[in-house]
N, C-alpha and C. Protein backbone atom coordinates (compact mmCIF):
# COMPACT_ATOMS: atom_id res chain seq x y z
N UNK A 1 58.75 -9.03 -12.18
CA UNK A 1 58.20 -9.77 -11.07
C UNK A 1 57.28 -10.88 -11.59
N UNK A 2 56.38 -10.78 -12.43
CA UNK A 2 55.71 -11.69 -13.38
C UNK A 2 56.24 -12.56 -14.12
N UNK A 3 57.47 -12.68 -14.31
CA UNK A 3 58.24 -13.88 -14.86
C UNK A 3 58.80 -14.24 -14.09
N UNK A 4 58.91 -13.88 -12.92
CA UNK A 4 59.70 -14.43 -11.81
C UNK A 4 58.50 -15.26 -11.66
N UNK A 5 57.78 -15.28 -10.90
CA UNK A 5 56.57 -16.12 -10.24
C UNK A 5 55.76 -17.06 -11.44
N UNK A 6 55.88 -16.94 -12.58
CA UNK A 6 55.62 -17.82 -13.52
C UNK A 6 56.39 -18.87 -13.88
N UNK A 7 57.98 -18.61 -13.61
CA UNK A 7 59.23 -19.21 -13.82
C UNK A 7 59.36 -19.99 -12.96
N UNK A 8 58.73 -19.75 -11.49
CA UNK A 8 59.06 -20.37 -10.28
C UNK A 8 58.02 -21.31 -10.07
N UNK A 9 55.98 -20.72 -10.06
CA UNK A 9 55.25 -21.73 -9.69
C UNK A 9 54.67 -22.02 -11.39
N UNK A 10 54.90 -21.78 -12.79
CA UNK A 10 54.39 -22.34 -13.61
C UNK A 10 53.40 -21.10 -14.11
N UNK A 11 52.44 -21.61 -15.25
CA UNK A 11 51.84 -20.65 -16.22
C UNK A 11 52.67 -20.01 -17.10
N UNK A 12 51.54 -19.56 -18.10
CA UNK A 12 51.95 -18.51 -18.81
C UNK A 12 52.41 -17.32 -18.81
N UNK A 13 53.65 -16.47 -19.32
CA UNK A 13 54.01 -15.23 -19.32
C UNK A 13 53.31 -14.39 -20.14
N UNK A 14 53.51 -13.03 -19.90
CA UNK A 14 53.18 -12.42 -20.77
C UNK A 14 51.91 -11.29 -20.33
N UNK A 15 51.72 -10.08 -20.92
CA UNK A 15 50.41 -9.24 -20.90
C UNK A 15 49.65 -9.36 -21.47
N UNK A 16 47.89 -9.87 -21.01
CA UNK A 16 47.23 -9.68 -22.31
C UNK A 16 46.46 -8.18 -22.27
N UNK A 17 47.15 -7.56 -21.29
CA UNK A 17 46.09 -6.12 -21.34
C UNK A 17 46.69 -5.13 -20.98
N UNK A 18 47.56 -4.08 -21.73
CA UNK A 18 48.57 -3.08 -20.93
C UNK A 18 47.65 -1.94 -20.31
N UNK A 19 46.31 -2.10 -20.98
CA UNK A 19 45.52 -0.56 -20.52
C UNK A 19 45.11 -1.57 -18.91
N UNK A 20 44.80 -2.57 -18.66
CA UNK A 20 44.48 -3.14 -17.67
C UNK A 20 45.60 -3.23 -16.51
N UNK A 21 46.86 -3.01 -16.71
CA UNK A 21 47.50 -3.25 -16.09
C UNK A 21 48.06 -1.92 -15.49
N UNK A 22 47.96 -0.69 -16.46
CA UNK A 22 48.04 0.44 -16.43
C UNK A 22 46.99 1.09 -14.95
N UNK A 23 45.60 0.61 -15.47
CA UNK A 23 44.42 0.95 -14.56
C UNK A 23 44.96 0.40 -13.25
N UNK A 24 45.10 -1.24 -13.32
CA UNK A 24 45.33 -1.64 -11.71
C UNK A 24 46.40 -0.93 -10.76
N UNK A 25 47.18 -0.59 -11.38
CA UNK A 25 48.48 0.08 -11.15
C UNK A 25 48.28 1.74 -10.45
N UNK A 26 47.05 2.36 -11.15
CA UNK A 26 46.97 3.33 -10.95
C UNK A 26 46.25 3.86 -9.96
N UNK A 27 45.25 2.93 -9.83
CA UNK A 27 44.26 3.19 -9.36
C UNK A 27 44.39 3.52 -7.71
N UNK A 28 45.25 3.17 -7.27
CA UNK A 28 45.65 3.21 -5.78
C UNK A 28 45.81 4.84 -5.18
N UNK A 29 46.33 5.41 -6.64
CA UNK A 29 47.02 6.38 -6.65
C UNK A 29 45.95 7.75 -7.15
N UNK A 30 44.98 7.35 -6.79
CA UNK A 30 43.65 8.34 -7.35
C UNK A 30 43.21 9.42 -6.13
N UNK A 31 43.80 9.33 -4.60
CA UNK A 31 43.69 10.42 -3.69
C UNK A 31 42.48 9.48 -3.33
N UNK A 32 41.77 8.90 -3.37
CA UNK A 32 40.85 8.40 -2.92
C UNK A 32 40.60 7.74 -1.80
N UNK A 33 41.78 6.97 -1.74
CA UNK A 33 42.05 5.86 -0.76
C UNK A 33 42.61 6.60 0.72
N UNK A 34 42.36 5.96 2.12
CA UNK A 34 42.46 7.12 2.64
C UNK A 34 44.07 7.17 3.81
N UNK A 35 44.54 5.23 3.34
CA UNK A 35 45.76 5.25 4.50
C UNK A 35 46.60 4.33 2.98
N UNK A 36 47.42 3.61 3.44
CA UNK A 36 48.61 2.68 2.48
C UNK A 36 47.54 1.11 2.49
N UNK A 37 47.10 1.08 3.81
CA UNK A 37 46.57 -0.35 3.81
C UNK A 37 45.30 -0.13 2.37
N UNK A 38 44.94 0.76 2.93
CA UNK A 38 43.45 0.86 1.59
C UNK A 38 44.45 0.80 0.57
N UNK A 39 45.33 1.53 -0.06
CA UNK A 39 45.51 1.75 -1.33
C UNK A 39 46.31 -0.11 -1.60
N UNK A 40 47.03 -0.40 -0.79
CA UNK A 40 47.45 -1.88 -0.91
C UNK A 40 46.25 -2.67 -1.07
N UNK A 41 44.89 -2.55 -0.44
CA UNK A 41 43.52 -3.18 -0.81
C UNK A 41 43.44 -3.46 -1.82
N UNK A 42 43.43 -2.00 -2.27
CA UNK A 42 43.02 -1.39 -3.79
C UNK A 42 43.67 -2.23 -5.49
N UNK A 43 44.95 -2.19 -4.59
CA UNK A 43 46.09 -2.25 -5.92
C UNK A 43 45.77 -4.12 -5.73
N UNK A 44 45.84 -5.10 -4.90
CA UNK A 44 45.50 -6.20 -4.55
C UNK A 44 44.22 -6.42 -5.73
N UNK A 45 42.90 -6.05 -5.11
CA UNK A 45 42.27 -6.14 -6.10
C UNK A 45 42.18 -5.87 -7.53
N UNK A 46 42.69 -4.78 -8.10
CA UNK A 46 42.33 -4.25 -8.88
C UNK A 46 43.78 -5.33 -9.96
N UNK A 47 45.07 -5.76 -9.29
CA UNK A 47 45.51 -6.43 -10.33
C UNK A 47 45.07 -7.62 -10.33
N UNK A 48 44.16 -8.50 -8.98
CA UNK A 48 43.80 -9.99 -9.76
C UNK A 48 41.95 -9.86 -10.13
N UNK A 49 41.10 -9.03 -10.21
CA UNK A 49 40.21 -8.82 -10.96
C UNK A 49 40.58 -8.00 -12.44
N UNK A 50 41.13 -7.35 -13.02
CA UNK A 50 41.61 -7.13 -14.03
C UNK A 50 42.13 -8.10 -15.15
N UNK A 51 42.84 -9.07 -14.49
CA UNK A 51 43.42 -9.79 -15.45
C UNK A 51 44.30 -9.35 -16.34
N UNK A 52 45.48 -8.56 -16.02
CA UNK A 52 45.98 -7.64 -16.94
C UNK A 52 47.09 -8.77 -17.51
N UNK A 53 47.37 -9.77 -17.15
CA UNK A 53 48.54 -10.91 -17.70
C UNK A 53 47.87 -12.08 -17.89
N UNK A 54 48.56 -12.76 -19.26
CA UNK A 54 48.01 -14.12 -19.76
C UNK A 54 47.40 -15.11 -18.48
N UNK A 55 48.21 -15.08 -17.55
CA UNK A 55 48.28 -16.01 -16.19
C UNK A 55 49.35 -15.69 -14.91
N UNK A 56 48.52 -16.22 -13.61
CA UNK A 56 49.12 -15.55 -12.81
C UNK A 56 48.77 -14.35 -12.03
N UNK A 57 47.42 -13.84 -12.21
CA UNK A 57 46.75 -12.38 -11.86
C UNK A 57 47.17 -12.17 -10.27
N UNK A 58 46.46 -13.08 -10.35
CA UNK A 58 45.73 -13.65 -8.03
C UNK A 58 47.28 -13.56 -7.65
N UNK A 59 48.32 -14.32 -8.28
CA UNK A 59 49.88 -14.59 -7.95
C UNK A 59 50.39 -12.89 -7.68
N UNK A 60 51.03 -12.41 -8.98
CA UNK A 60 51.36 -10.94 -9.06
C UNK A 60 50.20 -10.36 -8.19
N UNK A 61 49.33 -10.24 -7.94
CA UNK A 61 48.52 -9.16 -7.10
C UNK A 61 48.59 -9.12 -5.31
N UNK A 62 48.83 -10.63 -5.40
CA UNK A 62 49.40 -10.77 -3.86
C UNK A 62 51.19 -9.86 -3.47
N UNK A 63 51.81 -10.91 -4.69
CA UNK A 63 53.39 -10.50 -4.56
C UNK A 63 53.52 -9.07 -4.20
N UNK A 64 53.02 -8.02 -5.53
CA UNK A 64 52.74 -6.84 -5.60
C UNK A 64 52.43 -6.28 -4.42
N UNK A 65 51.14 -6.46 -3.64
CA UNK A 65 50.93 -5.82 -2.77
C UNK A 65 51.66 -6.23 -1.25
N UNK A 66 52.30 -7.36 -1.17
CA UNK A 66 53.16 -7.53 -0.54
C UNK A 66 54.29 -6.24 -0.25
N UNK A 67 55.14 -6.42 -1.55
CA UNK A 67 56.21 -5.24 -1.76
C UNK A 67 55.75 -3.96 -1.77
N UNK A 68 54.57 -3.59 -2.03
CA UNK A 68 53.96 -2.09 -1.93
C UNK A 68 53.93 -1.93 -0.20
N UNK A 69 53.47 -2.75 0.29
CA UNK A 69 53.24 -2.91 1.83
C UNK A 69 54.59 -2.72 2.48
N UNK A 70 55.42 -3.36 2.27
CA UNK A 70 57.09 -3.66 2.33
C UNK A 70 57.67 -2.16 2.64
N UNK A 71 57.53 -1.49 1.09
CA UNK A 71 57.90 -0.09 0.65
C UNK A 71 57.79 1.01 1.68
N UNK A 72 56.33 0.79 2.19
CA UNK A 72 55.94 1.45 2.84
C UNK A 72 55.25 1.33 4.01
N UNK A 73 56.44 0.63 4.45
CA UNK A 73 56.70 -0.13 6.40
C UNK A 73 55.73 -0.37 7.23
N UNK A 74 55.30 -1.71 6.04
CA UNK A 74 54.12 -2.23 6.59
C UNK A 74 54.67 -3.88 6.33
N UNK A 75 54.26 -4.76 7.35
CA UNK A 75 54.69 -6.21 6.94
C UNK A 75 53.21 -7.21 7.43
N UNK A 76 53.41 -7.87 6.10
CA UNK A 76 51.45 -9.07 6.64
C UNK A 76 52.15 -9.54 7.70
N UNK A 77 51.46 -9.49 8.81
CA UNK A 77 51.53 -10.43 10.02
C UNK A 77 51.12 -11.54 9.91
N UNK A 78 50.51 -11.96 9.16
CA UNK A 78 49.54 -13.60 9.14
C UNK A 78 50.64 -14.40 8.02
N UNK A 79 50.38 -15.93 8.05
CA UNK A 79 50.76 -16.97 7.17
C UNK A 79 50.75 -16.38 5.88
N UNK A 80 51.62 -16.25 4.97
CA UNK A 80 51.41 -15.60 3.44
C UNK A 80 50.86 -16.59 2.95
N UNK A 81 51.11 -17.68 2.90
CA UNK A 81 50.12 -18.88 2.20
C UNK A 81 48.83 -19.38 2.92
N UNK A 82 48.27 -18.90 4.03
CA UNK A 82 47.05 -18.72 4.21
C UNK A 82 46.34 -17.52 3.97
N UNK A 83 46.85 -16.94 3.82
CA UNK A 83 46.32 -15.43 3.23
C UNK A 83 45.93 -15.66 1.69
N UNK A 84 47.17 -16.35 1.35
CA UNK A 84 46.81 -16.42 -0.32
C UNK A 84 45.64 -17.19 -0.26
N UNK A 85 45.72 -18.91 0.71
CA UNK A 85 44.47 -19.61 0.59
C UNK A 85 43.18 -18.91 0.51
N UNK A 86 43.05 -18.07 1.66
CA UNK A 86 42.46 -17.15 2.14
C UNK A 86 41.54 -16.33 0.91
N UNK A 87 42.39 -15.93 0.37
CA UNK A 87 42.21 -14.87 -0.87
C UNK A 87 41.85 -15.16 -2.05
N UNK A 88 42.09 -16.67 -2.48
CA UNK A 88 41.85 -17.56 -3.54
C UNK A 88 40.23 -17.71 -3.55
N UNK A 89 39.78 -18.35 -2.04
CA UNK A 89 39.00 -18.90 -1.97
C UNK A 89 37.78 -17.32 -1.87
N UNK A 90 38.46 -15.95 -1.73
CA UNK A 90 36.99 -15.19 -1.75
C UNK A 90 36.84 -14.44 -3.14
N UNK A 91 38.33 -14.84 -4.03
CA UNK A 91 38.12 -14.81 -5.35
C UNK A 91 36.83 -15.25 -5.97
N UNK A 92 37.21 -17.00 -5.85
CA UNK A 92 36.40 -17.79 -6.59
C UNK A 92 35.11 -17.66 -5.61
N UNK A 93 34.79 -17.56 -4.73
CA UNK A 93 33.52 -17.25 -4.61
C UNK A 93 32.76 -15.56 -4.69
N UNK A 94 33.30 -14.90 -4.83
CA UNK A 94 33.14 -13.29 -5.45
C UNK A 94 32.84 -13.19 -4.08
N UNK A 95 33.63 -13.14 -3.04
CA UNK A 95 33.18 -12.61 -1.34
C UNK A 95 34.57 -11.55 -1.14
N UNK A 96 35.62 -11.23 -1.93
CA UNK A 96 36.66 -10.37 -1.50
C UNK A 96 36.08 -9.15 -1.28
N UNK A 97 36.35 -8.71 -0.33
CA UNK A 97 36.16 -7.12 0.23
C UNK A 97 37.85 -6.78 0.38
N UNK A 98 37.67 -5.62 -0.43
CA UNK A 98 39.10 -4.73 -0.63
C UNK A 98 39.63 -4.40 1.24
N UNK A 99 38.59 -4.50 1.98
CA UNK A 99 38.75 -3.70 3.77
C UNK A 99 39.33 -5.05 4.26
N UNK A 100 39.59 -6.49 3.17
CA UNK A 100 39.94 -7.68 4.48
C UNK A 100 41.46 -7.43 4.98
N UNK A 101 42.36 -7.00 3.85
CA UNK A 101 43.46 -7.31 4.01
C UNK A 101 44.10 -5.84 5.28
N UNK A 102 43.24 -4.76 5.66
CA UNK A 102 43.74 -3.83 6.47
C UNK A 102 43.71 -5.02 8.25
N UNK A 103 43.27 -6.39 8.15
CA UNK A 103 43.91 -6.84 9.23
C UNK A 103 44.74 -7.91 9.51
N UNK A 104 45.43 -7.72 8.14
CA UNK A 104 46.37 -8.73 8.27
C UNK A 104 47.87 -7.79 8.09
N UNK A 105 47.87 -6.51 8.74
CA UNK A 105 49.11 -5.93 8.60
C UNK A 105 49.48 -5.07 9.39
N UNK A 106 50.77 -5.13 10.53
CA UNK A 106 50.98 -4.18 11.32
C UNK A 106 52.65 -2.99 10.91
């Protein structure tokens, strides 16, 4: 999926962190979380704060939790490219709360 979206909008391929990518991956999956939307929160954040690939984090972490959502018959109701805008912009200002994305999905 990561060379897909690198191939398509540009950047670098590649992992620079398999234990990082391992963690983001997992972490959803810790019993913790308490519905699919949280653990899709979860997995969202945890792969574009990680940084587990050369480039592309924010990209794969959206895609990802897209198809996790997908999987498990849930679809974003909102603009996917305002969501991403959306999501970019509480990146770079450190305002993401893992609880935003439980209302953008029915």
């Amino acid at each position: 999926m990561h060379s897909h979206l690198v191939q398509r909008y540009g950047g670098a391929s590649g992992i620079r962190d398999p234990g990082t990518l391992e963690a983001a991956l997992f972490r959803p999956q810790t019993g913790y979380y308490d519905d699919i939307v949280a653990e899709a929160a979860t997995l969202l954040e945890s792969l574009a704060i990680n940084h587990p690939f050369v480039d592309g984090n924010k990209r794969i972490a959206f895609a990802a939790t897209d198809i996790f959502l997908r999987i498990n018959g849930y679809r974003i109701n909102h603009a996917p490219m305002a969501i991403y805008a959306d999501m970019m912009r509480m990146f770079e200002t450190g305002t993401f709360d893992a609880a935003c994305p439980t209302t953008c999905c029915a």
